[in-house]
Protein backbone atom coordinates (compact mmCIF):
# COMPACT_ATOMS: atom_id res chain seq x y z
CA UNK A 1 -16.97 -69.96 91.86
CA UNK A 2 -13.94 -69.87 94.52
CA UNK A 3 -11.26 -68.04 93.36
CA UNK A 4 -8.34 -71.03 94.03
CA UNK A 5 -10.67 -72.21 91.67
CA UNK A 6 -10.48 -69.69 88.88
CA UNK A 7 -5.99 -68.97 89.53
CA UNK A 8 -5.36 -72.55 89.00
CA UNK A 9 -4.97 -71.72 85.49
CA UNK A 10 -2.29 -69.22 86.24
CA UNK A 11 1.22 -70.95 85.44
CA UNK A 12 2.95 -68.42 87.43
CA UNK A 13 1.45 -66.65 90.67
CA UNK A 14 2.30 -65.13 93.47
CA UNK A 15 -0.61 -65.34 96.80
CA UNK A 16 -0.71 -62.55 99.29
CA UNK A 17 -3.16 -62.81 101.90
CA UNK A 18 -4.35 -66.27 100.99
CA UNK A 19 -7.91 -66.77 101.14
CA UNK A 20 -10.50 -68.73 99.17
CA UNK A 21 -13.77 -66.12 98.53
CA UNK A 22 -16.50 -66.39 96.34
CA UNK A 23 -16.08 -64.53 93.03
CA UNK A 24 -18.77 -63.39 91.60
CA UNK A 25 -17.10 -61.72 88.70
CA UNK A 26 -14.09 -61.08 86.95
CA UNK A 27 -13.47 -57.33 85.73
CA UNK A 28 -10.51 -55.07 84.23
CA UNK A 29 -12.69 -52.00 84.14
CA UNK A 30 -12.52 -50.35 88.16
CA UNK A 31 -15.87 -48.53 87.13
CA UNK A 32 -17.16 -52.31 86.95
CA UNK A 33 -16.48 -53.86 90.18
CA UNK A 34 -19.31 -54.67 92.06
CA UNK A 35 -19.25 -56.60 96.00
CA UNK A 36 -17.68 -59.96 95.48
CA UNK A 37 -15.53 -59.64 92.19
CA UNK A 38 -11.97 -60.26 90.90
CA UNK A 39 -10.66 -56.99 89.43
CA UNK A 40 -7.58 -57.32 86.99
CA UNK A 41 -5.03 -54.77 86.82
CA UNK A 42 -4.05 -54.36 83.34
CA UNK A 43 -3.09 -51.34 81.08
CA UNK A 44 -6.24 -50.98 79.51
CA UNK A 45 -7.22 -49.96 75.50
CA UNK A 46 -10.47 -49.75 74.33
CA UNK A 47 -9.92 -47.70 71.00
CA UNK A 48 -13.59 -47.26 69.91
CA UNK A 49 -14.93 -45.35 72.84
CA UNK A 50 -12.13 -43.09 72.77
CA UNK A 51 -10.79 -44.23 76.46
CA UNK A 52 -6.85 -44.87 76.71
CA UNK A 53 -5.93 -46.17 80.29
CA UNK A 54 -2.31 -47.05 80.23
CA UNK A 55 -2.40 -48.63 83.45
CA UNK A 56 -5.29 -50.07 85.38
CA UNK A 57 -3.06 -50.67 88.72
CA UNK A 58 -3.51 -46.85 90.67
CA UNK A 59 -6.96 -48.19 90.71
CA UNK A 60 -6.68 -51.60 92.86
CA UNK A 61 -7.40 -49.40 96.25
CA UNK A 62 -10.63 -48.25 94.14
CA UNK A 63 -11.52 -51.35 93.13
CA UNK A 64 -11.68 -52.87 96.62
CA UNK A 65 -13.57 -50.21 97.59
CA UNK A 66 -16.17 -50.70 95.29
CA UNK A 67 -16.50 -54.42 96.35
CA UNK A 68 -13.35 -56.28 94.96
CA UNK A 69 -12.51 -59.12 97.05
CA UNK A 70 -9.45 -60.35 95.52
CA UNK A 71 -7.04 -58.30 92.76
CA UNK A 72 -4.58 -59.42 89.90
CA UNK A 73 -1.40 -57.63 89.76
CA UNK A 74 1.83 -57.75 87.88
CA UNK A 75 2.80 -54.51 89.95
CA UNK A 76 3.09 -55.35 93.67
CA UNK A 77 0.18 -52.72 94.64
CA UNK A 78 -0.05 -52.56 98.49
CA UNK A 79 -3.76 -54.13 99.62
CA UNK A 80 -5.67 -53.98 102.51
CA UNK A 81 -5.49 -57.25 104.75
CA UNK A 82 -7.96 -59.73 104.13
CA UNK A 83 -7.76 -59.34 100.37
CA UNK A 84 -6.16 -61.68 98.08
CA UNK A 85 -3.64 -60.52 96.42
CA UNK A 86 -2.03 -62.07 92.86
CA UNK A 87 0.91 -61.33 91.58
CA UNK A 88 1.90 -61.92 88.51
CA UNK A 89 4.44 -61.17 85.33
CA UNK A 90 1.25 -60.75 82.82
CA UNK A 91 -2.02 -59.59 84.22
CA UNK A 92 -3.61 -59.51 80.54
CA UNK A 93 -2.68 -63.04 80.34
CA UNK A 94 -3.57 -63.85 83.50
CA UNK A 95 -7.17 -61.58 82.37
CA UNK A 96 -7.92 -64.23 79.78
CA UNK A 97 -7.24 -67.04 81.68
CA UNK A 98 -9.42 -66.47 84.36
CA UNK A 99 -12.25 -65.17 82.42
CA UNK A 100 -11.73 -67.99 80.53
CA UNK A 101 -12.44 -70.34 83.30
CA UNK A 102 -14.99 -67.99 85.70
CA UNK A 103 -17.27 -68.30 82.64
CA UNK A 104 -16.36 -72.08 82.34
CA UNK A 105 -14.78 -72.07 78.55
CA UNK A 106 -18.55 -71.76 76.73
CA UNK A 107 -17.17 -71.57 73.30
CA UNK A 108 -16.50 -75.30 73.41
CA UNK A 109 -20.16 -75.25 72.98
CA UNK A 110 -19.64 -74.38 69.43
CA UNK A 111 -17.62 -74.33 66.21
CA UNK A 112 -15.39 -71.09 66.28
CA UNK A 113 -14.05 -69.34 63.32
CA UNK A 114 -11.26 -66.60 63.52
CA UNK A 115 -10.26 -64.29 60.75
CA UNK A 116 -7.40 -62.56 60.84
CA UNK A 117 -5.66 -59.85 58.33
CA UNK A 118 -5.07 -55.98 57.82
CA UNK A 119 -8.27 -55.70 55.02
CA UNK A 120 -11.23 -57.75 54.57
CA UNK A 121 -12.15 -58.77 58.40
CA UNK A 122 -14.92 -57.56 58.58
CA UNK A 123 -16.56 -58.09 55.30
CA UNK A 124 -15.65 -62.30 55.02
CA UNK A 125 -16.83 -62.80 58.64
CA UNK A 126 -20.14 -61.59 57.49
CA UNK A 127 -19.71 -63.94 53.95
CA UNK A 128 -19.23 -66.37 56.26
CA UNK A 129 -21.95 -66.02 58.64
CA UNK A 130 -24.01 -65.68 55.61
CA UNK A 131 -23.23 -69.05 54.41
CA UNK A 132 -23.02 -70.79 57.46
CA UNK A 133 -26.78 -69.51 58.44
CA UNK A 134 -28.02 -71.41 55.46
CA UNK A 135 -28.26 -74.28 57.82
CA UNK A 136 -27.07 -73.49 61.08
CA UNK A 137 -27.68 -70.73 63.99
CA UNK A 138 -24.56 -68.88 64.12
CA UNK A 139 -22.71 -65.94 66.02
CA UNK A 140 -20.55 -63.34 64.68
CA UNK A 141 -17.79 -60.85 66.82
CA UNK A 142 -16.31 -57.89 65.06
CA UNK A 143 -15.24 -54.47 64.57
CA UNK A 144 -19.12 -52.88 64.12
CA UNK A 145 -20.97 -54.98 66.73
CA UNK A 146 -21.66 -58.77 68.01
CA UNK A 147 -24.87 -60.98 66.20
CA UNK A 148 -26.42 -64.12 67.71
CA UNK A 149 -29.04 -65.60 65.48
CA UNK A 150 -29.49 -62.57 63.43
CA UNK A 151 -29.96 -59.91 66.45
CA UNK A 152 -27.49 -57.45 67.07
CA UNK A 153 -25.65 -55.61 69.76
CA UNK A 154 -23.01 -53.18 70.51
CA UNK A 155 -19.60 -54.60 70.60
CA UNK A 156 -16.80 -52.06 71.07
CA UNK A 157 -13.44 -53.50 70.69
CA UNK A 158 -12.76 -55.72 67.27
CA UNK A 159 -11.71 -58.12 69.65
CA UNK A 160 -13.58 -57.50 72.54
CA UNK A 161 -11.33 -57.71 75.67
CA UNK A 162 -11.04 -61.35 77.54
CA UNK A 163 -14.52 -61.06 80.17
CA UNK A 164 -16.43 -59.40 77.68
CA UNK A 165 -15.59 -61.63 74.38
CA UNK A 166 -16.19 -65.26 77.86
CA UNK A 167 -20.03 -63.20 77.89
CA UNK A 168 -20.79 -62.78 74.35
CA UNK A 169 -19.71 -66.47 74.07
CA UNK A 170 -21.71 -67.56 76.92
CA UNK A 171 -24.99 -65.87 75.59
CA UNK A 172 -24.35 -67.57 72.16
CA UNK A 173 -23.80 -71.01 74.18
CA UNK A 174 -27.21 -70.31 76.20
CA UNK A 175 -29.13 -69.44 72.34
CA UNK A 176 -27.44 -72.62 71.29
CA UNK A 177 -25.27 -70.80 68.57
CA UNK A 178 -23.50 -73.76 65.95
CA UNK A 179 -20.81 -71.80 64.57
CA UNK A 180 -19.51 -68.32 65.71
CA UNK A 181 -17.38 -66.20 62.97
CA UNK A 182 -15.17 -63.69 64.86
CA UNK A 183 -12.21 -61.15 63.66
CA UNK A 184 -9.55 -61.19 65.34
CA UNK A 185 -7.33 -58.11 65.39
CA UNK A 186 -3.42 -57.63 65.91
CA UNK A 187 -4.02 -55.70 69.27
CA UNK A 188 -6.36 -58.90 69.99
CA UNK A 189 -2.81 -61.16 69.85
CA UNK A 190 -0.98 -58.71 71.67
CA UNK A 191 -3.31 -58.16 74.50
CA UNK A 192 -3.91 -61.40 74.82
CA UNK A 193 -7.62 -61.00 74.31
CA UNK A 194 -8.07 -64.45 72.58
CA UNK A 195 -5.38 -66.50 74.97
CA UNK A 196 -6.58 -69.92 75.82
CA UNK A 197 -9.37 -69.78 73.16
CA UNK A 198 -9.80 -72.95 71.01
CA UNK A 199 -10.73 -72.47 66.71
CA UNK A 200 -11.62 -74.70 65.04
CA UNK A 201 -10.47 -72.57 61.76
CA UNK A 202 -8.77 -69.85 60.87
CA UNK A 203 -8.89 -67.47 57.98
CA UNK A 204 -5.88 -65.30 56.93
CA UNK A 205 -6.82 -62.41 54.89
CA UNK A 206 -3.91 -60.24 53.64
CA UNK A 207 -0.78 -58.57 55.41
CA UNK A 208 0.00 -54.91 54.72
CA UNK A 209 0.67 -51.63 56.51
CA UNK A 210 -1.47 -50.74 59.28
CA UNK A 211 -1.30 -50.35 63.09
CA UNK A 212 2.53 -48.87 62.99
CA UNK A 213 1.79 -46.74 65.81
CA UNK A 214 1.55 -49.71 68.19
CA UNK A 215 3.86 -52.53 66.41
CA UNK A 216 6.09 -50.03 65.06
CA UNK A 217 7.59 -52.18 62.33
CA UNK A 218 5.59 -54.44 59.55
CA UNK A 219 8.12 -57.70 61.19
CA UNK A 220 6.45 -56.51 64.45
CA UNK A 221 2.86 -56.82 63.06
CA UNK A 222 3.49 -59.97 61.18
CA UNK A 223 4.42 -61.67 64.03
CA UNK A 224 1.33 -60.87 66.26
CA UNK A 225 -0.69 -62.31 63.15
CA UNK A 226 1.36 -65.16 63.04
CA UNK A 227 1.59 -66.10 66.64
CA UNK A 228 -2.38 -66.47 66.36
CA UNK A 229 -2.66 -68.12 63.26
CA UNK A 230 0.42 -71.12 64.44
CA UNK A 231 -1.77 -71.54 67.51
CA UNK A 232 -4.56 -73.72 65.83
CA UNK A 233 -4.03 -77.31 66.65
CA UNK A 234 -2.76 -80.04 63.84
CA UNK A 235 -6.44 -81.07 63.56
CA UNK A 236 -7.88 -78.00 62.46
CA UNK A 237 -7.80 -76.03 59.66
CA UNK A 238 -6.52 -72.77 58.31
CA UNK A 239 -7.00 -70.85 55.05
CA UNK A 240 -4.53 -68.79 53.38
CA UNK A 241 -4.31 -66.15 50.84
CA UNK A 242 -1.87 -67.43 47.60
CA UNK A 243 -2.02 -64.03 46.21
CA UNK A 244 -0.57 -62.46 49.06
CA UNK A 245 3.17 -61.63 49.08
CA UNK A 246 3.31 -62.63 52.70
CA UNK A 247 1.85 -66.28 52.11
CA UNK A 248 4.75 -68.29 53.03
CA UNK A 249 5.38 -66.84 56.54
CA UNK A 250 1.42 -67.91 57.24
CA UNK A 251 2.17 -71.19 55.43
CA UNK A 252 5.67 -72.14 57.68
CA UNK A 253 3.53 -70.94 60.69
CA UNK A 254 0.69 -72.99 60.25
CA UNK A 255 0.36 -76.30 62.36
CA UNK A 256 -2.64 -76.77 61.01
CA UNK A 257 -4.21 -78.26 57.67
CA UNK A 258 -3.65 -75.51 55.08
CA UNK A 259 -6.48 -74.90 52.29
CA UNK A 260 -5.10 -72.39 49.48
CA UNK A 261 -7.09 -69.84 48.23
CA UNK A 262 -6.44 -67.38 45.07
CA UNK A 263 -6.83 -66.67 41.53
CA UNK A 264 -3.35 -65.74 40.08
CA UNK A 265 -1.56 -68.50 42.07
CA UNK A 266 -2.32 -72.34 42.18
CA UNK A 267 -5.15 -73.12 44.73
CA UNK A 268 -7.58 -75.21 46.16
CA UNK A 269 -10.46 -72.73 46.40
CA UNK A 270 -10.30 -70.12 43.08
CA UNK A 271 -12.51 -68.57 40.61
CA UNK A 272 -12.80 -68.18 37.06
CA UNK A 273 -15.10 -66.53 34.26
CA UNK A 274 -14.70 -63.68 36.66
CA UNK A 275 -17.14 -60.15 35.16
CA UNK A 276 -17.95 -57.59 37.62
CA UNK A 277 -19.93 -55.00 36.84
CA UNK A 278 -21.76 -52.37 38.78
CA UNK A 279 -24.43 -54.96 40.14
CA UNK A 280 -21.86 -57.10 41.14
CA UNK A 281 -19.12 -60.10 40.31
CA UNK A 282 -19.93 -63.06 38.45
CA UNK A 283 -17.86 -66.18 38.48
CA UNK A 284 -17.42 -69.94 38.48
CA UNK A 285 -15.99 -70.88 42.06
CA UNK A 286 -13.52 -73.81 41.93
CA UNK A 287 -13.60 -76.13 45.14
CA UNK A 288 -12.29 -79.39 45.94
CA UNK A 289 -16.20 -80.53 45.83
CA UNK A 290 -16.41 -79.17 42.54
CA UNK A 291 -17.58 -75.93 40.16
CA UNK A 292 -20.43 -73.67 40.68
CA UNK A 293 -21.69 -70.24 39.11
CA UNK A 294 -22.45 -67.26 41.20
CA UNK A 295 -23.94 -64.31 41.04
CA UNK A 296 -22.71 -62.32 44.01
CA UNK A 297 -24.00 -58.79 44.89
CA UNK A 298 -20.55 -58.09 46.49
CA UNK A 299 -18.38 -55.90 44.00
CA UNK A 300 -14.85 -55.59 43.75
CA UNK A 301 -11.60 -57.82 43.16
CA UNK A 302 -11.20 -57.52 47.12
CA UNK A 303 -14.73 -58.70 47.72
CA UNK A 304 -13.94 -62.14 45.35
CA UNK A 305 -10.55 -62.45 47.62
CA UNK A 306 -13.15 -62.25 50.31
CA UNK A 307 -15.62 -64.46 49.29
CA UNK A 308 -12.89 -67.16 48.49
CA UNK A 309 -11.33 -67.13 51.86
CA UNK A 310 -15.04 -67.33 53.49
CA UNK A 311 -16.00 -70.47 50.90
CA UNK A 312 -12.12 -71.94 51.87
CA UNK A 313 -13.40 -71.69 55.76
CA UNK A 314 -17.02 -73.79 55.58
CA UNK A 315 -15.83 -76.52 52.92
CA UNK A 316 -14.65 -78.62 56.26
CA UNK A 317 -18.18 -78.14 57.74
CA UNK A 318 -20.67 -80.25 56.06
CA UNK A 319 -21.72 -77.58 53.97
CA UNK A 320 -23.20 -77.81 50.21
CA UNK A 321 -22.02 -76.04 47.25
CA UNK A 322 -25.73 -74.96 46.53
CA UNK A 323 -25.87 -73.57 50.18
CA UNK A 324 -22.28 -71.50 49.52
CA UNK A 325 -23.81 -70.47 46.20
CA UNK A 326 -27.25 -69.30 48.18
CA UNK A 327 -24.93 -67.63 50.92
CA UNK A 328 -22.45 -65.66 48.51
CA UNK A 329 -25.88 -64.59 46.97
CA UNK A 330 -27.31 -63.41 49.75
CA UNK A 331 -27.95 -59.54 50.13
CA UNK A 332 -24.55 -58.93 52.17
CA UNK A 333 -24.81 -55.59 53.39
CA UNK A 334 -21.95 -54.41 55.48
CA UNK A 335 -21.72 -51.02 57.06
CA UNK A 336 -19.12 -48.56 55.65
CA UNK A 337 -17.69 -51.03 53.13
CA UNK A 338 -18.70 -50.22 49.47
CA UNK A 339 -21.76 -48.84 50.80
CA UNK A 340 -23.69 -47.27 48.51
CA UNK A 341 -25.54 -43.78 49.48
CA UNK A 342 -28.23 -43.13 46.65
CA UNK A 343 -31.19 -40.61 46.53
CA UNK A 344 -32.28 -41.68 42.72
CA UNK A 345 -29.01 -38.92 41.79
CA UNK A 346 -27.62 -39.58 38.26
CA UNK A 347 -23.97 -40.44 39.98
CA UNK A 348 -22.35 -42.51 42.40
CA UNK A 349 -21.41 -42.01 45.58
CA UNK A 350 -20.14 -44.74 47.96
CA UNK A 351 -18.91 -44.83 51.71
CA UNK A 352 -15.43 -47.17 52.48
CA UNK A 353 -13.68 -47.91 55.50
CA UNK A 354 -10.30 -47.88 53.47
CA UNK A 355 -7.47 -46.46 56.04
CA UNK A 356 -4.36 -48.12 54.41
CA UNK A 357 -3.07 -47.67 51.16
CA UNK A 358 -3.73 -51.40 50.38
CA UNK A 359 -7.24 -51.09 51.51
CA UNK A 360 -7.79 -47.68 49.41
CA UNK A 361 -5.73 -49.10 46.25
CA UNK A 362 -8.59 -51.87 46.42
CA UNK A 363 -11.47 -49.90 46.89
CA UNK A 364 -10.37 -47.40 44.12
CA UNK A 365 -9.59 -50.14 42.02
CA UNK A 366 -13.05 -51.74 42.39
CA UNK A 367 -14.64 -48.28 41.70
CA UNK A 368 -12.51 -48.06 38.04
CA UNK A 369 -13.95 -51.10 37.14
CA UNK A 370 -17.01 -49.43 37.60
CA UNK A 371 -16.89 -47.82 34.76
CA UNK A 372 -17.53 -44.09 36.08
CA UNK A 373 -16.95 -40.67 34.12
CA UNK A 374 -14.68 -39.09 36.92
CA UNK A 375 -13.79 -40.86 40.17
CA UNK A 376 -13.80 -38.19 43.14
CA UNK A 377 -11.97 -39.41 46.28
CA UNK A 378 -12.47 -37.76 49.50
CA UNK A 379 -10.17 -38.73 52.05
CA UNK A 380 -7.64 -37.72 55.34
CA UNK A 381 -5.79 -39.81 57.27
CA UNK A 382 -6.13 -40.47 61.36
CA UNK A 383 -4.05 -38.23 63.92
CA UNK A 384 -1.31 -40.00 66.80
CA UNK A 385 -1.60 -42.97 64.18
CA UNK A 386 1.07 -43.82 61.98
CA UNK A 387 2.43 -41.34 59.71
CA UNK A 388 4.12 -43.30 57.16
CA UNK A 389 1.04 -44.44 55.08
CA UNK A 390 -0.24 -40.67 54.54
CA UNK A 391 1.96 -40.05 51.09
CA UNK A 392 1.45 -43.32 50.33
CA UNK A 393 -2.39 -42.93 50.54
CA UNK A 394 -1.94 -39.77 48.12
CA UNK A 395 -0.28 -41.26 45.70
CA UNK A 396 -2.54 -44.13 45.36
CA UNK A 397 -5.19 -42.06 44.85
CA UNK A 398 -3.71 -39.71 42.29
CA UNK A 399 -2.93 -42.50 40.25
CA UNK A 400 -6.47 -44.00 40.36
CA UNK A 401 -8.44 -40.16 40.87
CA UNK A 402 -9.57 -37.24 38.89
CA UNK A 403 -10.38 -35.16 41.76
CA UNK A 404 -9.00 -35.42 45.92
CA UNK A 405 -10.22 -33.35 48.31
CA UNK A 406 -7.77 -33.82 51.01
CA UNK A 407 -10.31 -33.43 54.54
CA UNK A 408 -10.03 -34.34 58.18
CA UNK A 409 -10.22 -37.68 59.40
CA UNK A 410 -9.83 -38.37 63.01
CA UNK A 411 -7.21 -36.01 63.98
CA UNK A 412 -6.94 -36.80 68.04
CA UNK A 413 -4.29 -34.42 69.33
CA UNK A 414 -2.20 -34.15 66.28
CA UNK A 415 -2.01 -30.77 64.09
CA UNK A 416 -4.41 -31.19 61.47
CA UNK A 417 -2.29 -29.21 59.02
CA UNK A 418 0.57 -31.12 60.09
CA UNK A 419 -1.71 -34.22 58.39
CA UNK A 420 -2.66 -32.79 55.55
CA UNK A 421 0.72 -31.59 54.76
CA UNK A 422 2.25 -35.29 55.07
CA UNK A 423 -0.55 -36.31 52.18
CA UNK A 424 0.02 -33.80 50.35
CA UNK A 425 3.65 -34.58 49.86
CA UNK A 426 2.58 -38.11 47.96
CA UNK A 427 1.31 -36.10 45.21
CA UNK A 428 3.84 -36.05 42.24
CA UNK A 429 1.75 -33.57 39.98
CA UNK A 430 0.50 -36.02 37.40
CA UNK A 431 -1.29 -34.59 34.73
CA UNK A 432 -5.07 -34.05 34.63
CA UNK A 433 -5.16 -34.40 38.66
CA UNK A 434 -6.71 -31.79 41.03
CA UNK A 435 -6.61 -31.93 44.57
CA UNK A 436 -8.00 -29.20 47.08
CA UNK A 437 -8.06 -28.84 51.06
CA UNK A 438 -11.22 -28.34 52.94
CA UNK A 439 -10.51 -29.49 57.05
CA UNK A 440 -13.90 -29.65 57.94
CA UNK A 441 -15.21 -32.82 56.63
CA UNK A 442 -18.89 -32.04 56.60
CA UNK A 443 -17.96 -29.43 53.81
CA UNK A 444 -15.67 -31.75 52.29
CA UNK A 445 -18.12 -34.41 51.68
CA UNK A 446 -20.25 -31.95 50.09
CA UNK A 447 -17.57 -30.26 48.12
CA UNK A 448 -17.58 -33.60 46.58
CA UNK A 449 -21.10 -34.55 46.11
CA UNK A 450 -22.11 -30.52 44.37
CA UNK A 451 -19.04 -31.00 42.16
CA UNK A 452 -19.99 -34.54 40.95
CA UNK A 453 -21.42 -35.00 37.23
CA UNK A 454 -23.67 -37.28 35.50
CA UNK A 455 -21.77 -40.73 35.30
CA UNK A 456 -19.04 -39.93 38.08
CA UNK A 457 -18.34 -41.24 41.45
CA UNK A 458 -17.60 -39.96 44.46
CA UNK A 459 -15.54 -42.16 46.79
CA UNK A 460 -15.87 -40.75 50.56
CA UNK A 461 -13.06 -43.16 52.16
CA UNK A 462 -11.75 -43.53 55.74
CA UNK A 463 -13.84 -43.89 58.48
CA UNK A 464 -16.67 -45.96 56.74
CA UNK A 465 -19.30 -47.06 59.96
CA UNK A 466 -17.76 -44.76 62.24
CA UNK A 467 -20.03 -42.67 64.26
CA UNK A 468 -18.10 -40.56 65.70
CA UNK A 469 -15.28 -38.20 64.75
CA UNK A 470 -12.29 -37.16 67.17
CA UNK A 471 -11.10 -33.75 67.19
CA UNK A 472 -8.52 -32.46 69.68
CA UNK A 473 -10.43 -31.38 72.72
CA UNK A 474 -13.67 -33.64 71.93
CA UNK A 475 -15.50 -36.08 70.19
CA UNK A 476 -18.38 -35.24 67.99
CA UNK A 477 -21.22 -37.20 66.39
CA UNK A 478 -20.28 -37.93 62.72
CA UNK A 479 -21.32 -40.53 60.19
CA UNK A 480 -20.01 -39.80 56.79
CA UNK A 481 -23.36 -42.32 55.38
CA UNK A 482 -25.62 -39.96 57.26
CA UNK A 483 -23.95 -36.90 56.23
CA UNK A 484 -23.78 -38.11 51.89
CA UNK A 485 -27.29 -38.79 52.90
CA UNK A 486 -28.26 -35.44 53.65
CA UNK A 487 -26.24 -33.80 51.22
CA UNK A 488 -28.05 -35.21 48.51
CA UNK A 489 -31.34 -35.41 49.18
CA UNK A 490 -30.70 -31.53 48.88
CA UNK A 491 -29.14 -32.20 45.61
CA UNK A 492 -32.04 -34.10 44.02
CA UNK A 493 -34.36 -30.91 45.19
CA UNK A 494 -32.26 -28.95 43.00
């Protein structure tokens, strides 16, 4: 494609050395350019392999070197003559943009589905695939990996950035994918990873803490969320949590046609005769096509939230209430949330991605209702992330624990003790609670697991599918499923 082609799209641009070449791909990463390709200049964040570039421009001169014929700049770089040079006051906007038209906009091949929301991403996307597949080849993008018809593949960015979430699109276009289910993240908004993308719906979770460390206040966070969600068009549809405190904002922002979901609060999507047990939740579901009973494997109050904002997505899409019923019914398994770890042991012991203290308040609350002897929580909180949430975190799980041991999370660059200290200082010294320190999480897990009695359960919350853990000077393999895993299958030899 020529590249006056691809800029047209740009509202605002600068041309230095004017030319017309042949692109042959657009790229952000310099390690990516090959002969013939557009390279972006932007400050680049790709949280899940570890790799912070805060700005991509020092590597223009690079980039033509390695084949770039033409560069994107909001920082007027000095270029060789002969290559096109484009300046201007955005060059993640101006990323999306032009990936969006080099790989000719293929997600107008299909119905797209965005969910946004500080908890439950991850888990309704993959309700929502599950229903959806009941009928129709579909495509999910999110924080463990991409699918396309049931295969999957490493994804590393929630929201991947703009050229990479243009190919994942255009593969699903080329398997003829129906319906694509994708998260989309906070950082997603602000980076402008999803710019100039059309949805058809949207999905709107819940809204507390998270992320601080980048929007540094919650009016900051909200906004990013909301400036997503008020993009979809009067003729689609968006779905909104009535439980939420937050629900108006996502209400007043919404241009769209607003279906309420909820069980305390008037809605059109709800449940009722809700039992949940350690098999699972049981309820009627309420929709404007009428009642049905299900039998859902998820458990939890969070997963019902979850499964209500999925059902409140698909209504507007031909679909049955015997096909939601076979979808929420459907063996969901999702990695690292409420995951289950079990060697035939006579107690629980379950893996959660919880990180925020709304996230662990529901996760701990959906483990009480479990019924066990003892709950056992072992948890620490992220390093060069926000601080603020640590005593919170604490105190949620004092109140909902018998036992904490306080371990390492991800601690970056940041003092571990330092950490530990700020989660300690959440604990008020209610009665009956014990809490102990062990850094290294290995031993911490299995602190947990030897100490565990018939009937309890041990809650090992955090970094849920995370493979990897992030110490100070480098990153190790770690996968707290893998390591509960191990741990008991020595237990059961016992």
């Amino acid at each position: 494609m020529k590249l006056k082609q691809i800029i047209k799209v740009l509202p605002d641009q600068r041309i230095v050395n004017d030319g017309n070449p042949d692109i042959k791909g657009v790229v952000y990463d310099p390690l990516r350019v090959e002969k013939g390709f557009l390279y972006v200049a932007i400050n680049i964040y790709t949280q899940l392999d570890k790799i912070e570039l805060p700005d991509g421009h020092p590597f223009v001169l690079d980039a033509i070197k390695a084949g770039a014929v033409a560069v994107i700049v909001e920082k007027d770089v000095e270029v060789p003559d002969g290559i096109v040079k484009i300046v201007v006051p955005d060059s993640r906007l101006a990323l999306a943009l032009v990936a969006g038209e080099f790989y000719k906009h293929p997600s107008g091949a299909f119905k797209l589905i965005g969910i946004t929301g500080t908890n439950g991403k991850t888990t309704t996307a993959h309700i929502v695939e599950s229903i959806l597949a009941q009928k129709s080849r579909t495509g999910l993008i999110g924080t463990l990996y991409y699918k396309i018809n049931g295969n999957i593949y490493k994804s590393k960015d929630t929201t991947p950035e703009p050229p990479d979430l243009q190919e994942i699109f255009t593969r699903m276009k080329d398997e003829k994918v129906e319906f694509c289910v994708m998260e989309v993240s906070s950082h997603g908004v602000d980076f402008h990873r999803v710019s100039g993308i059309e949805y058809e719906t949207g999905i709107w979770t819940n809204f507390t803490q998270d992320h601080l460390d980048w929007h540094k206040t919650m009016e900051a966070y909200r906004t990013a969320k909301l400036r997503w969600f008020g993009s979809l068009a009067e003729d689609k549809t968006v779905a909104v949590n009535m439980d939420d405190p937050s629900v108006q904002y996502f209400i007043d922002a919404a241009k769209a046609k607003v279906v309420r979901y909820g069980v305390n609060n008037p809605a059109d999507v709800s449940a009722k005769n809700i039992r949940m047990d350690g098999a699972g939740t049981k309820f009627t579901l309420v929709t404007p096509l009428g009642e049905i009973d299900v039998n859902a494997k998820l458990r939890g109050m969070f997963n019902l939230y979850n499964m209500l904002a999925a059902v409140s997505a698909v209504l507007n899409h031909g679909i049955t209430l015997e096909e939601v019923k076979k979808g929420l019914e459907a063996n969901i398994v999702v990695a690292g949330r409420f995951q289950t770890v079990s060697r035939g042991q006579d107690f629980s012991v379950i893996i959660d991605y919880a990180h925020t203290p709304d996230g662990l308040l529901k996760v701990l609350n959906a483990a009480k209702s479990m019924n066990p002897k003892r709950i056992i929580t072992v948890f620490g909180c992220g390093g060069d992330r926000d601080p603020d949430k640590r005593p919170k975190m604490a105190a949620i799980t004092e109140e909902l624990s018998d036992i904490a041991i306080i371990t390492g999370d991800n601690p970056r660059t940041e003092d571990p003790n330092k950490i530990v200290d700020q989660i300690i200082s959440g604990f008020k010294g209610r009665n009956g609670f014990e809490f102990e320190v062990i850094h290294d999480r290995y031993q911490a897990i299995e602190r947990g697991i030897n100490i565990a009695q018939t009937g309890d359960l041990v809650l090992i919350a955090g970094k849920g599918h995370e493979t990897t853990q992030t110490l100070k000077d480098k990153t190790i393999h770690f996968n707290d499923v893998e390591v509960a895993d191990e741990i008991l299958q020595k237990v059961v030899k016992r």
